[in-house]
Protein backbone atom coordinates (compact mmCIF):
# COMPACT_ATOMS: atom_id res chain seq x y z
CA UNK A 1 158.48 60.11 83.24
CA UNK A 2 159.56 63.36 81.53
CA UNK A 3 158.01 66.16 81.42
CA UNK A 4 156.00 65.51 78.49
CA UNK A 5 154.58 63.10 80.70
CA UNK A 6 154.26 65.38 83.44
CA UNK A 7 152.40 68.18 81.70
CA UNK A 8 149.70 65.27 80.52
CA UNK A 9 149.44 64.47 84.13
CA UNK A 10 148.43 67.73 84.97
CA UNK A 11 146.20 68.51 82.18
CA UNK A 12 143.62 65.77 83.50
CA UNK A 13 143.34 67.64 86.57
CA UNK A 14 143.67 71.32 84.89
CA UNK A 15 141.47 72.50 81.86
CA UNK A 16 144.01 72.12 78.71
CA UNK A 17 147.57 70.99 78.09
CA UNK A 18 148.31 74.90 78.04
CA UNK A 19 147.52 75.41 81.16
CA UNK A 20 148.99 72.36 82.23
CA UNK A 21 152.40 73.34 80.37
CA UNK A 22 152.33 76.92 81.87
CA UNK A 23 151.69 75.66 85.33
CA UNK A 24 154.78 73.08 85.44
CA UNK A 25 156.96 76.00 83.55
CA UNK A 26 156.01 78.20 86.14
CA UNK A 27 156.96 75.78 89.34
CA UNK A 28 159.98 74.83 87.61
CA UNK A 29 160.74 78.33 86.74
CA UNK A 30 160.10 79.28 90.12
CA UNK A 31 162.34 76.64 91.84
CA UNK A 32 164.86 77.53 89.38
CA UNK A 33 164.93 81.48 90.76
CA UNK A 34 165.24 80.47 94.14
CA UNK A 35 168.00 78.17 93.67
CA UNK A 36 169.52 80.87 91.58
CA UNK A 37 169.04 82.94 94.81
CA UNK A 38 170.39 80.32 97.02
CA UNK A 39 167.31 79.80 98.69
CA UNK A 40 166.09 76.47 99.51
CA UNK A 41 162.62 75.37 98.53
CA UNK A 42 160.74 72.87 100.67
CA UNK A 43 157.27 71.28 99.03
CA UNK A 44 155.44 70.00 102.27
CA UNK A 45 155.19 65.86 101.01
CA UNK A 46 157.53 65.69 99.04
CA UNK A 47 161.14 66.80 99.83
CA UNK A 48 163.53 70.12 99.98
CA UNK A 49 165.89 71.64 96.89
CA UNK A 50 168.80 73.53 98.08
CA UNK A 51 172.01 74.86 96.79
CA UNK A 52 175.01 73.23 98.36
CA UNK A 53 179.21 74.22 97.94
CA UNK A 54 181.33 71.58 95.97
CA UNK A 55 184.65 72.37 97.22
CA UNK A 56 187.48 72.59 94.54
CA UNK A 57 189.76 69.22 94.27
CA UNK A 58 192.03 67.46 92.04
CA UNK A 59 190.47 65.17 89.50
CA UNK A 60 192.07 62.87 86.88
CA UNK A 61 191.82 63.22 82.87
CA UNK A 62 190.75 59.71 81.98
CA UNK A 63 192.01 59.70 78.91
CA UNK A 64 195.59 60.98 79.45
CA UNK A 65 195.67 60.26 83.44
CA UNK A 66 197.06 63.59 84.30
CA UNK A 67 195.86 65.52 87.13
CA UNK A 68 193.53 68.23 86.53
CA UNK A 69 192.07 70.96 89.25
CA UNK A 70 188.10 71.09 89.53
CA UNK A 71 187.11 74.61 90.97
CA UNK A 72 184.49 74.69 93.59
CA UNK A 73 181.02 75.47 92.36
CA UNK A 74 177.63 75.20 93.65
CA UNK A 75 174.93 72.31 93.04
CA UNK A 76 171.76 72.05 93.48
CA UNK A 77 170.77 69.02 96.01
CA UNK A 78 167.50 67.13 96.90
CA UNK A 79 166.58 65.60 99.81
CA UNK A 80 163.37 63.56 99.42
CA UNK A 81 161.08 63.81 102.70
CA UNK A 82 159.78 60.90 104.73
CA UNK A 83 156.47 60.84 103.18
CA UNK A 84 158.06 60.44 99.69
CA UNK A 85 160.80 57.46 100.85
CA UNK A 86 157.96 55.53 102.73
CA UNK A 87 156.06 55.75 98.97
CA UNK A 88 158.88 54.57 97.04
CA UNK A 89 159.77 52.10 99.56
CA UNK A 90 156.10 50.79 99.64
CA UNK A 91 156.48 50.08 95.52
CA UNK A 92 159.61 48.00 95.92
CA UNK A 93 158.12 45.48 98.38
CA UNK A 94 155.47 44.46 95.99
């Protein structure tokens, strides 16, 4: 699913595919600020976004095999809640 998909998903529930484009912008957009903010954002049934601290560490050029430094940097992370792993787990047992 992308979020083509996703906005049609929403506009069966909502009145129009503009509303249902503007609401998904907006969640995403709002995730997005709090990330930005390092805040975490938990959606009750489904699972928690947070920002998390990649540590700098040597790395390896592929093509040439020489080491290179990565610097630390943050990255978002998502941790799926129970309700959402029981769901997927449910599908693969069919």
């Amino acid at each position: 699913m992308n979020k083509t998909d996703l906005v049609n998903e929403v506009a069966k529930v909502v009145s129009t595919r503009k509303e249902a484009l503007a609401a998904v912008d907006c969640f995403l957009d709002a995730i997005t600020t709090a990330l930005r903010n390092k805040d975490r954002v938990t959606v009750i049934g489904f699972g928690t976004f947070k920002v998390s601290n990649r540590n700098a560490r040597t790395g390896r050029n592929p093509k040439t095999g020489e080491a290179v430094t990565i610097e630390a940097r943050n990255v978002p992370k998502f941790t799926a809640c129970q309700a959402l792993k029981d769901a997927v787990e449910e599908t693969t047992e069919e």
